[in-house]
PDB file of N, CA and C in Angstrom:
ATOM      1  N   UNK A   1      99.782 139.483 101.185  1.00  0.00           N
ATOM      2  CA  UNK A   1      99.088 138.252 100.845  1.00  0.00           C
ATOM      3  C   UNK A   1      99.865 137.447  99.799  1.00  0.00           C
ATOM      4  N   UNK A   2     100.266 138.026  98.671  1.00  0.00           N
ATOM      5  CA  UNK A   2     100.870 137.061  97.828  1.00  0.00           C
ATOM      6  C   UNK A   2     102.304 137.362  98.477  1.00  0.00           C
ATOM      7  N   UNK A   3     103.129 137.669  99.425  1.00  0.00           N
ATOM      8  CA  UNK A   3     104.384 136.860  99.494  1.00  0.00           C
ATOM      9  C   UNK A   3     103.707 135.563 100.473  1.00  0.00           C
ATOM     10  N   UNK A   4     102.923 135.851 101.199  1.00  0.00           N
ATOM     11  CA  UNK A   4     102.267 134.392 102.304  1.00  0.00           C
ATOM     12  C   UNK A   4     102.150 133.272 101.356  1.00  0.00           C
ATOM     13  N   UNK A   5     101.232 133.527  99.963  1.00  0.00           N
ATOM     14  CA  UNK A   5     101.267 132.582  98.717  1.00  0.00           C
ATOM     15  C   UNK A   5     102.010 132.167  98.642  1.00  0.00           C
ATOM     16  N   UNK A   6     102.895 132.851  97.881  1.00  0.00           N
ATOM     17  CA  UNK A   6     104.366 132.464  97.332  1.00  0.00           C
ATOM     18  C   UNK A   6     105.236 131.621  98.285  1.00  0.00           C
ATOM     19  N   UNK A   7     105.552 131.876  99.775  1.00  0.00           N
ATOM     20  CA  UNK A   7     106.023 131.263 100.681  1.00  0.00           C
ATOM     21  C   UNK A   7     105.644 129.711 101.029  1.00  0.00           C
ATOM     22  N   UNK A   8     104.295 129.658 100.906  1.00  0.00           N
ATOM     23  CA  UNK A   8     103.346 128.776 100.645  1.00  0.00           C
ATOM     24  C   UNK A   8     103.940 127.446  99.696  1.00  0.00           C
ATOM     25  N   UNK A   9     104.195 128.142  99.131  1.00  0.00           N
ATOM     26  CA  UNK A   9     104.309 127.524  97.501  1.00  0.00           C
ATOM     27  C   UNK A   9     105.670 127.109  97.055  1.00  0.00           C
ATOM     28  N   UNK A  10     106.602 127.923  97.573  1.00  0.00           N
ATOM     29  CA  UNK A  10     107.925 127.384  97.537  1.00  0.00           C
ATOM     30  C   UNK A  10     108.797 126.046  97.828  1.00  0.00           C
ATOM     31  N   UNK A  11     107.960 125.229  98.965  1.00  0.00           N
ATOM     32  CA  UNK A  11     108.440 124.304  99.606  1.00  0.00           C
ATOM     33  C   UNK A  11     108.107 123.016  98.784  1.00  0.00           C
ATOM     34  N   UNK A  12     109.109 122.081  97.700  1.00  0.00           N
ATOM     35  CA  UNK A  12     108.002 120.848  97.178  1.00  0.00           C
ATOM     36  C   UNK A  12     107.199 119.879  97.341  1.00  0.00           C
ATOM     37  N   UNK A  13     107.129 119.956  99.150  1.00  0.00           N
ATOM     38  CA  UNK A  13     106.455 119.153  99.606  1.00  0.00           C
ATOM     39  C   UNK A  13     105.200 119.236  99.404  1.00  0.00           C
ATOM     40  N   UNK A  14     105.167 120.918  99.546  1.00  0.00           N
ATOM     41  CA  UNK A  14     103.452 121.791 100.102  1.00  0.00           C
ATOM     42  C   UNK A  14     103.060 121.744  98.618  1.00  0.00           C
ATOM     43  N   UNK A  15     103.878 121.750  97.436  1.00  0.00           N
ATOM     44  CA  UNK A  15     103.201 122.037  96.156  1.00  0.00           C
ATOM     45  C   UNK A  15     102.586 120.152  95.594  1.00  0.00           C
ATOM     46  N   UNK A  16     103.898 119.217  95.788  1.00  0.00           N
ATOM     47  CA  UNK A  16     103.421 118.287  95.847  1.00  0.00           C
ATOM     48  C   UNK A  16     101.985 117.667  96.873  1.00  0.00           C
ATOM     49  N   UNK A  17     101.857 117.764  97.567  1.00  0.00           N
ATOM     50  CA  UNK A  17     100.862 117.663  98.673  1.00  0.00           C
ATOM     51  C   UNK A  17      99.809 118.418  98.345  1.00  0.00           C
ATOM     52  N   UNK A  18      99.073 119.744  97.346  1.00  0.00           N
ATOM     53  CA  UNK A  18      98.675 119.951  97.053  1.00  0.00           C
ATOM     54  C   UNK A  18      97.775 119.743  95.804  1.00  0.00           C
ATOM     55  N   UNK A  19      98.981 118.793  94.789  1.00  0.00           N
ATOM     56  CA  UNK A  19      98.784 118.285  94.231  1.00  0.00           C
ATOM     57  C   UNK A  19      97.468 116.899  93.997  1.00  0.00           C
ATOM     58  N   UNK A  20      98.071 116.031  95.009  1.00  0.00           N
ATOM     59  CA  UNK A  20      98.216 114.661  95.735  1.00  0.00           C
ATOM     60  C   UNK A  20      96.555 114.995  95.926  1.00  0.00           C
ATOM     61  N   UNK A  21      96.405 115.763  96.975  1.00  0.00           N
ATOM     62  CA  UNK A  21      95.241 115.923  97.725  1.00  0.00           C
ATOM     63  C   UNK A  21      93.841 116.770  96.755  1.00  0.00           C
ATOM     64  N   UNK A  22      94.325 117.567  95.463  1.00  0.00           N
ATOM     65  CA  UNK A  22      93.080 117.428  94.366  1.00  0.00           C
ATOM     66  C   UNK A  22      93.102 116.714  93.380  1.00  0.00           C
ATOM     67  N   UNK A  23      93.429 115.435  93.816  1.00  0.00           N
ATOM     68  CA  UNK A  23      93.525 114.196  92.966  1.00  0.00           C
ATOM     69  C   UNK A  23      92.753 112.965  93.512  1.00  0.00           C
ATOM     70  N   UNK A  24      93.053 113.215  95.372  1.00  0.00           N
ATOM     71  CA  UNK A  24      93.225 111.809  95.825  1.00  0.00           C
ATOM     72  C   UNK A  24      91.972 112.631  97.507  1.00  0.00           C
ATOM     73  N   UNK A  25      91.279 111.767  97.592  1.00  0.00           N
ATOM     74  CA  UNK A  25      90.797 111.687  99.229  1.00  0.00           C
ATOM     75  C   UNK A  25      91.707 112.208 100.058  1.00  0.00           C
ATOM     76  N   UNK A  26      91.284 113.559 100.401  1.00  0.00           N
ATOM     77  CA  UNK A  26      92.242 114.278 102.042  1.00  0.00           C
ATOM     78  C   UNK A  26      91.938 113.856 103.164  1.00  0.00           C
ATOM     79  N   UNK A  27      91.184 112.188 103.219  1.00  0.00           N
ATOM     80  CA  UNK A  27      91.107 111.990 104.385  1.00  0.00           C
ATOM     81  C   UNK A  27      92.348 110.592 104.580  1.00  0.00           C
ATOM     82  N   UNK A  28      92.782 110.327 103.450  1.00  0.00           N
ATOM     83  CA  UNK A  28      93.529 109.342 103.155  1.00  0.00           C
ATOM     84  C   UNK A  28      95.178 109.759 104.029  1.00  0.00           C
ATOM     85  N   UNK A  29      95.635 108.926 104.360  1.00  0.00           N
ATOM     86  CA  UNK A  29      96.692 109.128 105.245  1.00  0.00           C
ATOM     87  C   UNK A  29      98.259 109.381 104.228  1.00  0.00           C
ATOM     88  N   UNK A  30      98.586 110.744 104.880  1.00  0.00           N
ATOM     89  CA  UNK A  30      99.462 111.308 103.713  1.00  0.00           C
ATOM     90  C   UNK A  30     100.946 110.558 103.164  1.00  0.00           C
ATOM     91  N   UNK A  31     101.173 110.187 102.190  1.00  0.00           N
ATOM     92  CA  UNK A  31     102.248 109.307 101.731  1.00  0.00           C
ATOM     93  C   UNK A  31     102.594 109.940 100.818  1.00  0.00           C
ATOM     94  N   UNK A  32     103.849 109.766 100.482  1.00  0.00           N
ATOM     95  CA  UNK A  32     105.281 110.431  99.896  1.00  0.00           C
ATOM     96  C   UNK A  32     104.655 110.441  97.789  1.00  0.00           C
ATOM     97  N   UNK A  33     104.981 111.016  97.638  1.00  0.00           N
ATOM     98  CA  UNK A  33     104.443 110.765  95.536  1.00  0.00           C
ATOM     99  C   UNK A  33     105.202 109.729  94.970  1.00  0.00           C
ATOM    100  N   UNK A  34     104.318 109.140  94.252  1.00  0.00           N
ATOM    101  CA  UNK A  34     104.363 108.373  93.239  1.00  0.00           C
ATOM    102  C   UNK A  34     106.459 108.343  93.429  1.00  0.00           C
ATOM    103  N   UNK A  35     106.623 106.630  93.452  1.00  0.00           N
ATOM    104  CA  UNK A  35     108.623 106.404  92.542  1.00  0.00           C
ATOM    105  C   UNK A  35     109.624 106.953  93.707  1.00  0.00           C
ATOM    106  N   UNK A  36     108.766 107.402  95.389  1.00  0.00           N
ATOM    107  CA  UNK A  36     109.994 108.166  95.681  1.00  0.00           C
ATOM    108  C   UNK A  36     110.079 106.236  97.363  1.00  0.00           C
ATOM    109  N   UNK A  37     110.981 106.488  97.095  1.00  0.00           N
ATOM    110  CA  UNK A  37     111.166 105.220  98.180  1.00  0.00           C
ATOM    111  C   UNK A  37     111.604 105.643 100.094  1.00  0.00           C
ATOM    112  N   UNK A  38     111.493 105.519 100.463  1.00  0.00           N
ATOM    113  CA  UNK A  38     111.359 106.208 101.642  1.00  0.00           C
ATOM    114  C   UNK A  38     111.134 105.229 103.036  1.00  0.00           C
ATOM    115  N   UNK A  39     112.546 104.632 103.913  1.00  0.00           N
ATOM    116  CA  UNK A  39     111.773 103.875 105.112  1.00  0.00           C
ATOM    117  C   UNK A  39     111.264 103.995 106.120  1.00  0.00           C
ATOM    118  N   UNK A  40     110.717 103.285 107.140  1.00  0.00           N
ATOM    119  CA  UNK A  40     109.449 103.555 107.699  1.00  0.00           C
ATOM    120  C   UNK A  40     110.112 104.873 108.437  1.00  0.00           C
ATOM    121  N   UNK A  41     111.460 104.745 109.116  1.00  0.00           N
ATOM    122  CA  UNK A  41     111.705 106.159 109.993  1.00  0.00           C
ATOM    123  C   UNK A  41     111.613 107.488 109.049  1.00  0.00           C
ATOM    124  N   UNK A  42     111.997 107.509 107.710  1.00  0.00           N
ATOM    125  CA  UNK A  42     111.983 108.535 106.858  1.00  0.00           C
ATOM    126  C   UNK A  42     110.474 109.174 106.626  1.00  0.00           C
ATOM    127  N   UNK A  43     109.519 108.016 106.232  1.00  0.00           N
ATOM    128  CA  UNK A  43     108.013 108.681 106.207  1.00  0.00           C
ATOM    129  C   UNK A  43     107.552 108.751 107.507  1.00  0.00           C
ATOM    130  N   UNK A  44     107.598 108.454 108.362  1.00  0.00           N
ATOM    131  CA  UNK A  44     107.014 109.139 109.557  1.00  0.00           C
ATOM    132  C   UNK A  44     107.552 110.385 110.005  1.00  0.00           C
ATOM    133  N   UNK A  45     109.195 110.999 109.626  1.00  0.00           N
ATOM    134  CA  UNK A  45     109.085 112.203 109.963  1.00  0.00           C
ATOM    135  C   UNK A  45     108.467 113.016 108.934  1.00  0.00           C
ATOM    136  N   UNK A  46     108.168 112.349 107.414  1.00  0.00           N
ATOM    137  CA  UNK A  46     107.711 113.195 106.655  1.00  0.00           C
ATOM    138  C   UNK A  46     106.042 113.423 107.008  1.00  0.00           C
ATOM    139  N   UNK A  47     105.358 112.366 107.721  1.00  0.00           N
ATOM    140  CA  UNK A  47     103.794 112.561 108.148  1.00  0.00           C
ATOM    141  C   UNK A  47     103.912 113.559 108.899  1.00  0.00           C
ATOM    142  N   UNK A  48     105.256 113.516 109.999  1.00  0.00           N
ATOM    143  CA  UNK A  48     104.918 114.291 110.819  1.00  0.00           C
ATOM    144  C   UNK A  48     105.476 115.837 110.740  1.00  0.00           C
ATOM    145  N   UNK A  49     106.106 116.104 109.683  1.00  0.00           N
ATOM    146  CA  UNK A  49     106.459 117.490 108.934  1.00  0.00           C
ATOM    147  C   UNK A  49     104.698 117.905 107.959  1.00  0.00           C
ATOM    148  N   UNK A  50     104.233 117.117 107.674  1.00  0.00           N
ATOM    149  CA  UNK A  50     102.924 117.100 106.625  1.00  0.00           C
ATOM    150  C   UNK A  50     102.017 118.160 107.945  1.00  0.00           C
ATOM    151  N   UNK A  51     102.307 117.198 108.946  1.00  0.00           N
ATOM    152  CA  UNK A  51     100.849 117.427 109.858  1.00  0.00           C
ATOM    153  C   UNK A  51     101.144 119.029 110.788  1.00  0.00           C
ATOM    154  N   UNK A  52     102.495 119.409 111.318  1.00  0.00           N
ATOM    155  CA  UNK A  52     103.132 119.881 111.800  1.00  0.00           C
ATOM    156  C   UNK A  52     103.661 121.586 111.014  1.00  0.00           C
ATOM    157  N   UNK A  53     104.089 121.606 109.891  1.00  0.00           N
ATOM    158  CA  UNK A  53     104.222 122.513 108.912  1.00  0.00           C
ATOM    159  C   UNK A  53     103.414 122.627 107.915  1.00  0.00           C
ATOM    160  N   UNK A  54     103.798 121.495 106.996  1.00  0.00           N
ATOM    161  CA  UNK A  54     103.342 121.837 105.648  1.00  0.00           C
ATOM    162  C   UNK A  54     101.582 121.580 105.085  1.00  0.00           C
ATOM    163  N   UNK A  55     100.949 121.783 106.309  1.00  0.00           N
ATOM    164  CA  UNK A  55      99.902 121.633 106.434  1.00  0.00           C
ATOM    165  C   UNK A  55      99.219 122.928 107.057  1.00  0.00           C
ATOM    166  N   UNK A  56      99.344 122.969 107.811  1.00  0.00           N
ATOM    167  CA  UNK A  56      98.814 124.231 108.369  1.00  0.00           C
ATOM    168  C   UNK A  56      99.630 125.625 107.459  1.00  0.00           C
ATOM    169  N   UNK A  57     100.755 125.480 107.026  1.00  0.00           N
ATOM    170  CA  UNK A  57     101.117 126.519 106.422  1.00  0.00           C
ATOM    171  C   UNK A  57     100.460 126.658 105.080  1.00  0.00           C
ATOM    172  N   UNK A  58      99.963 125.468 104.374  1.00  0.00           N
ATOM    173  CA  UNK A  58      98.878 125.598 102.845  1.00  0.00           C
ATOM    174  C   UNK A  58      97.416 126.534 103.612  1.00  0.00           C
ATOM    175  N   UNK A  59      97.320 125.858 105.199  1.00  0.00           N
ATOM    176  CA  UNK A  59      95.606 126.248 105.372  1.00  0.00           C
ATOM    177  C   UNK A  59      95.825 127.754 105.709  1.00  0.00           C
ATOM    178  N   UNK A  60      97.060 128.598 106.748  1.00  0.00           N
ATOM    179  CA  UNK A  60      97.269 129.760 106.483  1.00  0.00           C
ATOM    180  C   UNK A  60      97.111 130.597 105.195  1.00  0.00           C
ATOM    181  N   UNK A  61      98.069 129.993 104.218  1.00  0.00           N
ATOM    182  CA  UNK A  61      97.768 130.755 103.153  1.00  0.00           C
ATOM    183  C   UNK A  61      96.503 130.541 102.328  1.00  0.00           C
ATOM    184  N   UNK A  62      95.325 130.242 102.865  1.00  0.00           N
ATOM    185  CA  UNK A  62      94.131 129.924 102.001  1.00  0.00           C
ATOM    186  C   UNK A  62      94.124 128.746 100.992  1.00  0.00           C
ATOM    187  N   UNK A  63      95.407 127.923 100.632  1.00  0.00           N
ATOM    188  CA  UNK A  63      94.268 126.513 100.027  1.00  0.00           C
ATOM    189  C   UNK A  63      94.188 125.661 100.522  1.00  0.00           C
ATOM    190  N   UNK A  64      94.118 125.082 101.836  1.00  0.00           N
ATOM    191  CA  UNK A  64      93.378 124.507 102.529  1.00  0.00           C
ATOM    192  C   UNK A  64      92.358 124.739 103.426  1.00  0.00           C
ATOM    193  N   UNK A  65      91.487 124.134 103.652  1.00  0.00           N
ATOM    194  CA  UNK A  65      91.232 124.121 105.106  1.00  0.00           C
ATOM    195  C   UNK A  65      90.952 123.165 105.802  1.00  0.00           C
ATOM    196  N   UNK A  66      91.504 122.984 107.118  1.00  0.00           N
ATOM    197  CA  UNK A  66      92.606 121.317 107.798  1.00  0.00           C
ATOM    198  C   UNK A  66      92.000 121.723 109.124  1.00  0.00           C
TER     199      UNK A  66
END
Protein backbone atom coordinates (compact mmCIF):
# COMPACT_ATOMS: atom_id res chain seq x y z
CA UNK A 1 0.00 0.00 0.00
CA UNK A 2 2.42 2.70 0.76
CA UNK A 3 4.76 2.00 -2.27
CA UNK A 4 1.09 2.46 -4.46
CA UNK A 5 1.13 5.93 -2.22
CA UNK A 6 4.35 6.86 -2.78
CA UNK A 7 4.12 6.03 -6.61
CA UNK A 8 1.09 8.07 -6.46
CA UNK A 9 2.83 10.87 -5.23
CA UNK A 10 5.93 11.03 -7.09
CA UNK A 11 4.67 12.45 -10.32
CA UNK A 12 4.27 16.67 -9.99
CA UNK A 13 1.47 16.70 -11.81
CA UNK A 14 -0.59 14.18 -9.45
CA UNK A 15 0.83 16.16 -6.32
CA UNK A 16 0.08 19.45 -8.00
CA UNK A 17 -3.46 18.36 -9.10
CA UNK A 18 -4.07 17.31 -5.76
CA UNK A 19 -3.32 20.27 -4.55
CA UNK A 20 -5.45 22.43 -7.10
CA UNK A 21 -8.48 20.23 -6.49
CA UNK A 22 -8.60 20.80 -2.27
CA UNK A 23 -8.57 24.27 -3.00
CA UNK A 24 -10.65 24.66 -6.08
CA UNK A 25 -14.16 22.83 -7.44
CA UNK A 26 -13.28 19.14 -8.96
CA UNK A 27 -15.85 19.72 -11.21
CA UNK A 28 -14.01 22.65 -12.76
CA UNK A 29 -12.14 21.72 -15.94
CA UNK A 30 -8.49 20.81 -15.13
CA UNK A 31 -5.85 23.63 -16.00
CA UNK A 32 -2.15 23.77 -15.61
CA UNK A 33 -1.05 25.90 -11.86
CA UNK A 34 -0.89 29.16 -11.28
CA UNK A 35 2.54 31.26 -13.80
CA UNK A 36 2.99 28.08 -15.92
CA UNK A 37 2.18 29.16 -19.72
CA UNK A 38 1.25 26.42 -21.87
CA UNK A 39 -0.43 26.44 -25.72
CA UNK A 40 -3.58 25.23 -26.63
CA UNK A 41 -1.78 21.83 -28.16
CA UNK A 42 0.38 21.60 -24.88
CA UNK A 43 -2.78 21.77 -22.39
CA UNK A 44 -4.85 19.51 -24.13
CA UNK A 45 -2.33 16.77 -23.98
CA UNK A 46 -1.93 17.76 -20.41
CA UNK A 47 -6.12 17.39 -19.89
CA UNK A 48 -5.71 14.49 -21.57
CA UNK A 49 -2.71 12.90 -19.42
CA UNK A 50 -4.98 14.44 -16.19
CA UNK A 51 -7.98 12.34 -17.38
CA UNK A 52 -6.07 9.26 -18.74
CA UNK A 53 -3.22 8.70 -15.91
CA UNK A 54 -2.88 11.06 -13.42
CA UNK A 55 -6.25 10.73 -12.41
CA UNK A 56 -7.23 7.47 -12.05
CA UNK A 57 -3.79 6.69 -10.66
CA UNK A 58 -4.58 9.40 -7.39
CA UNK A 59 -8.26 7.40 -7.33
CA UNK A 60 -6.25 3.89 -7.28
CA UNK A 61 -4.21 4.93 -4.62
CA UNK A 62 -7.16 6.19 -2.39
CA UNK A 63 -7.22 10.13 -2.65
CA UNK A 64 -9.57 10.39 -5.00
CA UNK A 65 -12.57 9.24 -6.01
CA UNK A 66 -13.24 10.10 -9.99
Amino acid sequence: MLDEVMAALVDEHRRELLITLSKHNPQAAVQPSEGVQLGDEQLEVLQVEMCHNHLPRLEDAGFIEW
